[in-house]
PDB file of N, CA and C in Angstrom:
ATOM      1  N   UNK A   1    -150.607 -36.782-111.933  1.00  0.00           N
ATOM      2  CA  UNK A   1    -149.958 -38.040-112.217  1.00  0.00           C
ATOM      3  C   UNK A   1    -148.583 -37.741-112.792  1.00  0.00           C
ATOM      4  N   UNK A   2    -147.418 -38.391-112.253  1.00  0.00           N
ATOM      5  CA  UNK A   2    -146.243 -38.168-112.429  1.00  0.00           C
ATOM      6  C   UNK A   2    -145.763 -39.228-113.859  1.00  0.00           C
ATOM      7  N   UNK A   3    -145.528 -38.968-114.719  1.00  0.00           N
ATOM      8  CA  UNK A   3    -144.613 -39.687-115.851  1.00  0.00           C
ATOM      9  C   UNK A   3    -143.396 -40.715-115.643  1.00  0.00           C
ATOM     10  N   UNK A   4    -142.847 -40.086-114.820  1.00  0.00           N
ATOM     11  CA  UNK A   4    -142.195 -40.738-114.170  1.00  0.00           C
ATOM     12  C   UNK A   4    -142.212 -42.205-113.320  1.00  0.00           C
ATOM     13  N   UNK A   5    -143.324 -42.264-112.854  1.00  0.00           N
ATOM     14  CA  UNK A   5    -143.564 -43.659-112.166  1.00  0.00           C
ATOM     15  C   UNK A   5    -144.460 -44.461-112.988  1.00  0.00           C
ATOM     16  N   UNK A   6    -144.827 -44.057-114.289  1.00  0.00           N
ATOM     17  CA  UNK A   6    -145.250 -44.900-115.580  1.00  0.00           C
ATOM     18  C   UNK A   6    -144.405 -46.092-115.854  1.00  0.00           C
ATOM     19  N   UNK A   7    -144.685 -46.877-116.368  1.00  0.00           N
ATOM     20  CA  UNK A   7    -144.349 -48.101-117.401  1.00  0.00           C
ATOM     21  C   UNK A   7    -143.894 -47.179-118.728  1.00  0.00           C
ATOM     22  N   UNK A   8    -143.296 -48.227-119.556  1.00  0.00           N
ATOM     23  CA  UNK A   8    -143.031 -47.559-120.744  1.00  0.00           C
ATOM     24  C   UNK A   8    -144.495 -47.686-121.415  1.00  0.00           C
ATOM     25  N   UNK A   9    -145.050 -48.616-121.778  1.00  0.00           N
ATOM     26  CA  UNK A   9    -146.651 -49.036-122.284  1.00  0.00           C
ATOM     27  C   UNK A   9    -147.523 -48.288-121.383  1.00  0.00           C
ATOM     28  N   UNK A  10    -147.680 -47.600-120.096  1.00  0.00           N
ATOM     29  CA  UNK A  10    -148.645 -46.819-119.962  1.00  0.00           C
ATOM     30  C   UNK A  10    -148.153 -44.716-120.294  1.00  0.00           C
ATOM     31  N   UNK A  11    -146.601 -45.037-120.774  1.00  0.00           N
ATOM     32  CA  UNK A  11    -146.377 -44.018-120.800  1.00  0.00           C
ATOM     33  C   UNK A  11    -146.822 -44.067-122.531  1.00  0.00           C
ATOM     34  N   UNK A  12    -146.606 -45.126-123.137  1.00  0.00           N
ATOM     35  CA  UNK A  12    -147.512 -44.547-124.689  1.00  0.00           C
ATOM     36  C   UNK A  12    -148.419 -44.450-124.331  1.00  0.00           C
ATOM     37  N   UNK A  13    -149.562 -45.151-123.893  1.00  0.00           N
ATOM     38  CA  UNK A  13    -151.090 -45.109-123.834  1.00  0.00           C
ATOM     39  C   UNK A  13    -151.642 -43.793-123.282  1.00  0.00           C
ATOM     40  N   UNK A  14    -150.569 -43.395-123.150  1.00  0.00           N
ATOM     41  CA  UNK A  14    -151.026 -41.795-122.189  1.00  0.00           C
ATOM     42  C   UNK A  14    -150.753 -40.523-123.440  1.00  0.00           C
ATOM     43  N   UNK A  15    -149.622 -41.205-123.950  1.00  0.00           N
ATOM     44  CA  UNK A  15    -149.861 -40.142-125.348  1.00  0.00           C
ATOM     45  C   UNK A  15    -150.347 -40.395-126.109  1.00  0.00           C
ATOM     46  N   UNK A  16    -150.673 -41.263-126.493  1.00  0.00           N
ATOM     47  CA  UNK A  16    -152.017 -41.813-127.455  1.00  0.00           C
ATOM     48  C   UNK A  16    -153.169 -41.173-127.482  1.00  0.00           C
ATOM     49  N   UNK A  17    -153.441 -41.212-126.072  1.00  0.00           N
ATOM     50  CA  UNK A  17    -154.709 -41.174-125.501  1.00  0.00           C
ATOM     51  C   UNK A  17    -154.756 -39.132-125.431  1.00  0.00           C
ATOM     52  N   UNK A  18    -153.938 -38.687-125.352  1.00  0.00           N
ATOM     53  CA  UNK A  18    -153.708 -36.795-125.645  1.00  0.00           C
ATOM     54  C   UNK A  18    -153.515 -36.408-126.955  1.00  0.00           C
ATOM     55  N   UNK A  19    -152.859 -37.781-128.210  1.00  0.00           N
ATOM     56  CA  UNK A  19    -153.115 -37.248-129.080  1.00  0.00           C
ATOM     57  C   UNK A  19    -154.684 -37.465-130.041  1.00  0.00           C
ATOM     58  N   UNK A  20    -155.213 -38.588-129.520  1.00  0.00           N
ATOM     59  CA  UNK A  20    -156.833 -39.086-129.901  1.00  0.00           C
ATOM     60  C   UNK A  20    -157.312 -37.458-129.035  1.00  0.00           C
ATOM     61  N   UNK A  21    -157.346 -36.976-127.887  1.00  0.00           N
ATOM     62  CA  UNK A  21    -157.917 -35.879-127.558  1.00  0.00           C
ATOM     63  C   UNK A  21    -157.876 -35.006-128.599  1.00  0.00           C
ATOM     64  N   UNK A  22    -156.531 -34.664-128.941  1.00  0.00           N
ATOM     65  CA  UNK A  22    -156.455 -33.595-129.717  1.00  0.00           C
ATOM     66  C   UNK A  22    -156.898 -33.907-130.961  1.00  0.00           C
ATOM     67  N   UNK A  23    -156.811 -35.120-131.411  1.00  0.00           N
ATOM     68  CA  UNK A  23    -157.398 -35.397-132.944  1.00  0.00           C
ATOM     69  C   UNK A  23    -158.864 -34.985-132.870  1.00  0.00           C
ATOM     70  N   UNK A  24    -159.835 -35.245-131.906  1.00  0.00           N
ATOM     71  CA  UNK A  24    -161.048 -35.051-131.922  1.00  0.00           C
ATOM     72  C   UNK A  24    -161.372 -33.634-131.922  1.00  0.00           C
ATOM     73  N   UNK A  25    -160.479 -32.755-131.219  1.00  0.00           N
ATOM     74  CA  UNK A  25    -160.502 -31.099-131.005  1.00  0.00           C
ATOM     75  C   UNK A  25    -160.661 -30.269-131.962  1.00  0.00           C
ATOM     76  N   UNK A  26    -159.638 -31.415-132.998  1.00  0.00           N
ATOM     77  CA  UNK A  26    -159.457 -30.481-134.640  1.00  0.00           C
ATOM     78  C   UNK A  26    -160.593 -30.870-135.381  1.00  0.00           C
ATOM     79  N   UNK A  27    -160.992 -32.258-135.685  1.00  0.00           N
ATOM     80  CA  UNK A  27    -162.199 -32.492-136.253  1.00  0.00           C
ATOM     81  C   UNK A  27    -163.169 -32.044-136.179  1.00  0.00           C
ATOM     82  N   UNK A  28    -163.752 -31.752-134.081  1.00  0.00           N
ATOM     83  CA  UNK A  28    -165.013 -31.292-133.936  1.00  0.00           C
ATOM     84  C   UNK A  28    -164.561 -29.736-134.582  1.00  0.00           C
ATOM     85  N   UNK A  29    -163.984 -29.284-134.428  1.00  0.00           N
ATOM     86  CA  UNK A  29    -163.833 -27.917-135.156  1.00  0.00           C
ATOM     87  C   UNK A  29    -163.682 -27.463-136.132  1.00  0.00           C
ATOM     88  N   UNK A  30    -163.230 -28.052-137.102  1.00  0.00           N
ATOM     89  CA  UNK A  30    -163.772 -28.409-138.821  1.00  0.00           C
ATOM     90  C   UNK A  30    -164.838 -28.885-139.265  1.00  0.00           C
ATOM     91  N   UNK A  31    -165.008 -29.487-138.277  1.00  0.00           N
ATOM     92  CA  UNK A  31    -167.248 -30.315-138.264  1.00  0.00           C
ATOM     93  C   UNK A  31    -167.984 -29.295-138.329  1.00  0.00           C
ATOM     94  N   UNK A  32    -167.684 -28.380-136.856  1.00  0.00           N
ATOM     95  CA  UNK A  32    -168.792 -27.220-137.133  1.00  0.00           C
ATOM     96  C   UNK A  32    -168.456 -26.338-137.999  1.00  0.00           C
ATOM     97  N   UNK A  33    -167.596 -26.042-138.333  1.00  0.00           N
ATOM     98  CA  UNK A  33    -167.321 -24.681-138.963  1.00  0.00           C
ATOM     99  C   UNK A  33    -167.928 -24.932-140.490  1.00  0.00           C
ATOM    100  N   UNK A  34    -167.574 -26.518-141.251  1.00  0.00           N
ATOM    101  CA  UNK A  34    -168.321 -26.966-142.126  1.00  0.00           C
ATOM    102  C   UNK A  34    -170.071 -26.751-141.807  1.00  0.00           C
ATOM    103  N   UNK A  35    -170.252 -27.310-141.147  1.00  0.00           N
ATOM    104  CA  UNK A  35    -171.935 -27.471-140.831  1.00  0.00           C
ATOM    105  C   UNK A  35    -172.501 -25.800-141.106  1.00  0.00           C
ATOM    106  N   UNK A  36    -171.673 -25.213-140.225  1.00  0.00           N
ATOM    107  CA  UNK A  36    -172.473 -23.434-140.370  1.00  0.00           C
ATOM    108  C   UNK A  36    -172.499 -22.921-141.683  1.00  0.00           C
ATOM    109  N   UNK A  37    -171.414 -23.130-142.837  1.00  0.00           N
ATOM    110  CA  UNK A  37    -171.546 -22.892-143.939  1.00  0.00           C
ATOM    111  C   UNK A  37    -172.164 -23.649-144.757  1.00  0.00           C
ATOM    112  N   UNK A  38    -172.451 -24.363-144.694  1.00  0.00           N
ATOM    113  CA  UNK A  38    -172.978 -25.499-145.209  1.00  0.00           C
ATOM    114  C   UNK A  38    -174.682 -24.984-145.685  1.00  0.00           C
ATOM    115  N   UNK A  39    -175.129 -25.024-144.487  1.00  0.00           N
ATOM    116  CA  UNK A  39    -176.255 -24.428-143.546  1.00  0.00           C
ATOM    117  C   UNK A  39    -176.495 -23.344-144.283  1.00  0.00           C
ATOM    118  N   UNK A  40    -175.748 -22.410-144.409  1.00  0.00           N
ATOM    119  CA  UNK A  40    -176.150 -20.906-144.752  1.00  0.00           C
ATOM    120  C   UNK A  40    -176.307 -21.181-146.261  1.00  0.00           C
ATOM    121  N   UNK A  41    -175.735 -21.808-146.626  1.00  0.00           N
ATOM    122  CA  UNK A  41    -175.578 -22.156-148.139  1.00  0.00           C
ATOM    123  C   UNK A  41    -177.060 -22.659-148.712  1.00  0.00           C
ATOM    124  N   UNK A  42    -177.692 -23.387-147.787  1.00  0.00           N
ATOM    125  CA  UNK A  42    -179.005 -23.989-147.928  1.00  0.00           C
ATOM    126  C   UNK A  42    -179.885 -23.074-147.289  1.00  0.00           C
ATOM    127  N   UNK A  43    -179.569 -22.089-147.456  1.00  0.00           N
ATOM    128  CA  UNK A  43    -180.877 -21.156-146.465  1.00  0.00           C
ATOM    129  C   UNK A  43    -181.300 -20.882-145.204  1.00  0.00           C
ATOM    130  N   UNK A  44    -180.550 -21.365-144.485  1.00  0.00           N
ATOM    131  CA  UNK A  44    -180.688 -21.106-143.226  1.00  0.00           C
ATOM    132  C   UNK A  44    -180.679 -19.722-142.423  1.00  0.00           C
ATOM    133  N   UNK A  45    -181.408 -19.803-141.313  1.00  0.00           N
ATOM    134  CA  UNK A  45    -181.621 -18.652-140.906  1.00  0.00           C
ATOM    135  C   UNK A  45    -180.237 -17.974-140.225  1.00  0.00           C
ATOM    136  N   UNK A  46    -180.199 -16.866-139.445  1.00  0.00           N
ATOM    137  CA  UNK A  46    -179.229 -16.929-138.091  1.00  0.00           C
ATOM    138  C   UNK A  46    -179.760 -17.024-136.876  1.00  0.00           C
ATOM    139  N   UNK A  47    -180.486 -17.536-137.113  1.00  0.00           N
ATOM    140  CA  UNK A  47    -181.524 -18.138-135.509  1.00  0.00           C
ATOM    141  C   UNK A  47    -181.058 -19.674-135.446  1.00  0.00           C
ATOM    142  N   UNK A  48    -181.251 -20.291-136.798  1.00  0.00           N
ATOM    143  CA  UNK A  48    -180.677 -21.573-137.288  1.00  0.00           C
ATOM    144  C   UNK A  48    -179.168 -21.557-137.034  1.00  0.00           C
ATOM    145  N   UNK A  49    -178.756 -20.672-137.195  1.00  0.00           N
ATOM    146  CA  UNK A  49    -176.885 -20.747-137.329  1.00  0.00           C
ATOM    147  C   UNK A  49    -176.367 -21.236-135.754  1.00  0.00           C
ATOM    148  N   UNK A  50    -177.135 -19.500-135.212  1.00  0.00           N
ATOM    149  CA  UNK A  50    -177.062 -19.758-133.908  1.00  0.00           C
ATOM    150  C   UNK A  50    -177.377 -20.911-133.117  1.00  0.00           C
ATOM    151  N   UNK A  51    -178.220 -22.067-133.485  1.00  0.00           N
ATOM    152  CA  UNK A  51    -178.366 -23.085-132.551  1.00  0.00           C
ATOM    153  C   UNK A  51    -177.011 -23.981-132.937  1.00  0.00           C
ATOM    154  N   UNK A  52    -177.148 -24.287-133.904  1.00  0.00           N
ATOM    155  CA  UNK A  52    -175.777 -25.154-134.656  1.00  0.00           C
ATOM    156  C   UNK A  52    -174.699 -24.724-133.904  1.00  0.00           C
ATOM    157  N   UNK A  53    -174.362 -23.657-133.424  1.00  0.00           N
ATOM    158  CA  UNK A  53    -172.791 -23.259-132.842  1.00  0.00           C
ATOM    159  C   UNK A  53    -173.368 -23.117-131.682  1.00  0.00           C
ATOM    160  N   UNK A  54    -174.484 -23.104-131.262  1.00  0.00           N
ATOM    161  CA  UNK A  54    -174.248 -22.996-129.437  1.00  0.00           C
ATOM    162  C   UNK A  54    -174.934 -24.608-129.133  1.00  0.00           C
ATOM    163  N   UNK A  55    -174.887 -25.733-130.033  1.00  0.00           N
ATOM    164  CA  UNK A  55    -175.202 -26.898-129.426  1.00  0.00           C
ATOM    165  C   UNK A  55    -174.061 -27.895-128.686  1.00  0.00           C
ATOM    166  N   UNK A  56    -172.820 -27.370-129.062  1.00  0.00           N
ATOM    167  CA  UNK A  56    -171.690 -27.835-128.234  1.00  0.00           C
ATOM    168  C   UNK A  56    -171.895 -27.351-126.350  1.00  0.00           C
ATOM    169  N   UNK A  57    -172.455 -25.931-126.519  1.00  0.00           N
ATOM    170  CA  UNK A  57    -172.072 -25.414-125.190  1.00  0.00           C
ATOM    171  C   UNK A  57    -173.333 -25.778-124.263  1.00  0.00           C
ATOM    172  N   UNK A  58    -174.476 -26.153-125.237  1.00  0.00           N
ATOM    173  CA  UNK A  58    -175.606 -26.883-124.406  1.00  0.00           C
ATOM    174  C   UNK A  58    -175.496 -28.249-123.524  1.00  0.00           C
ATOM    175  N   UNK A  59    -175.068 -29.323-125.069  1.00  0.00           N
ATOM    176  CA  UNK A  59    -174.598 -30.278-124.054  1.00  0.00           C
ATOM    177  C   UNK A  59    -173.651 -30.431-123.608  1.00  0.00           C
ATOM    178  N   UNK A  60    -172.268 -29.433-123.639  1.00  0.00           N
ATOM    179  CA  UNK A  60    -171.603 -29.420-122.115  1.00  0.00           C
ATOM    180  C   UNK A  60    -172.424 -29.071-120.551  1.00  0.00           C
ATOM    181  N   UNK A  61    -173.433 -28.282-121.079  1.00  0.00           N
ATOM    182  CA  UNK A  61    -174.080 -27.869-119.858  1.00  0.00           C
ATOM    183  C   UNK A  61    -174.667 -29.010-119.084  1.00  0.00           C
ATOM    184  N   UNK A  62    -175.503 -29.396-120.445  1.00  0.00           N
ATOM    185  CA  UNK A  62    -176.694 -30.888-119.653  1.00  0.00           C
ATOM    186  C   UNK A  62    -175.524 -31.859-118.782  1.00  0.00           C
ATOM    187  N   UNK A  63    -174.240 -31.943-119.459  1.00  0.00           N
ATOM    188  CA  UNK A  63    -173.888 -32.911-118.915  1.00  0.00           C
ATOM    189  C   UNK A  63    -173.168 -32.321-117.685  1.00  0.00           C
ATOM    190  N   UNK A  64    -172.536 -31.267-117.390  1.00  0.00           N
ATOM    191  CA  UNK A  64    -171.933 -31.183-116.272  1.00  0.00           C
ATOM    192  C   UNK A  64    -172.554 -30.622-114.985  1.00  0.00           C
ATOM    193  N   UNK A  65    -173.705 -29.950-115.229  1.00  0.00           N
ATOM    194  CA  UNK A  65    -174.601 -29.580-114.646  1.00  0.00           C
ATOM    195  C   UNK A  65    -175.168 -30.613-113.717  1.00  0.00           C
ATOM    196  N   UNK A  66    -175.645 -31.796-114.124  1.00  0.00           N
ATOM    197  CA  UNK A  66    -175.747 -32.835-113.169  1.00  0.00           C
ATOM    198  C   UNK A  66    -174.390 -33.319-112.656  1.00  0.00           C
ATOM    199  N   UNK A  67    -173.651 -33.366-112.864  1.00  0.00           N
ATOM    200  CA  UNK A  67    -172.302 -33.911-112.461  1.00  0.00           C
ATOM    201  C   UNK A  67    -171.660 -33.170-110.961  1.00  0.00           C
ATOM    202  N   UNK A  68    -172.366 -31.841-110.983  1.00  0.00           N
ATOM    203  CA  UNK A  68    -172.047 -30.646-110.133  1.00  0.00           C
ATOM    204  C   UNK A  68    -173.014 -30.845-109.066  1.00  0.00           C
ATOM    205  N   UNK A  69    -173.531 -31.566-108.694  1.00  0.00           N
ATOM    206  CA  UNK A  69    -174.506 -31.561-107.535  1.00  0.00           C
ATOM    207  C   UNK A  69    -173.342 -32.771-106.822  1.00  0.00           C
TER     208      UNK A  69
END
C-alpha cells in the first residue's frame, strides 16, 4: 500500500494504528519478562518458567497453523 494515494485521515489512522502495534510489542514484553520473575520469586519451577515464555509461541502456532491450510 502506497502512502501516497492515502487521505490525510487515513494517512493518520495508519500511524496510529503502527504506533498501537508497537505500544502492544513493548508491553507484551515487559508483561512477560515481569511474569517470569515474578514466578520464580514465588517458587516456581523451570518447567513452570518454561511454559510461561513459550505460551506466546504456542498460541501463535494454534492460530496460524489453521490459517495455513
Amino acid at each position: 500500500m502506497q502512502f501516497s494515494s492515502l487521505s490525510n485521515e487515513q494517512r493518520a489512522n495508519m500511524r496510529h494504528l503502527y504506533l498501537d502495534i508497537a505500544w502492544i510489542g513493548i508491553t507484551s514484553g515487559t508483561t512477560s519478562s515481569f511474569l517470569a520473575i515474578y514466578a520464580t520469586r514465588l517458587g516456581a519451577s523451570s518447567w513452570q518458567i518454561g511454559l510461561l515464555t513459550a505460551g506466546p509461541a504456542i498460541i501463535n502456532l494454534l492460530i496460524s497453523l489453521p490459517v495455513g491450510r
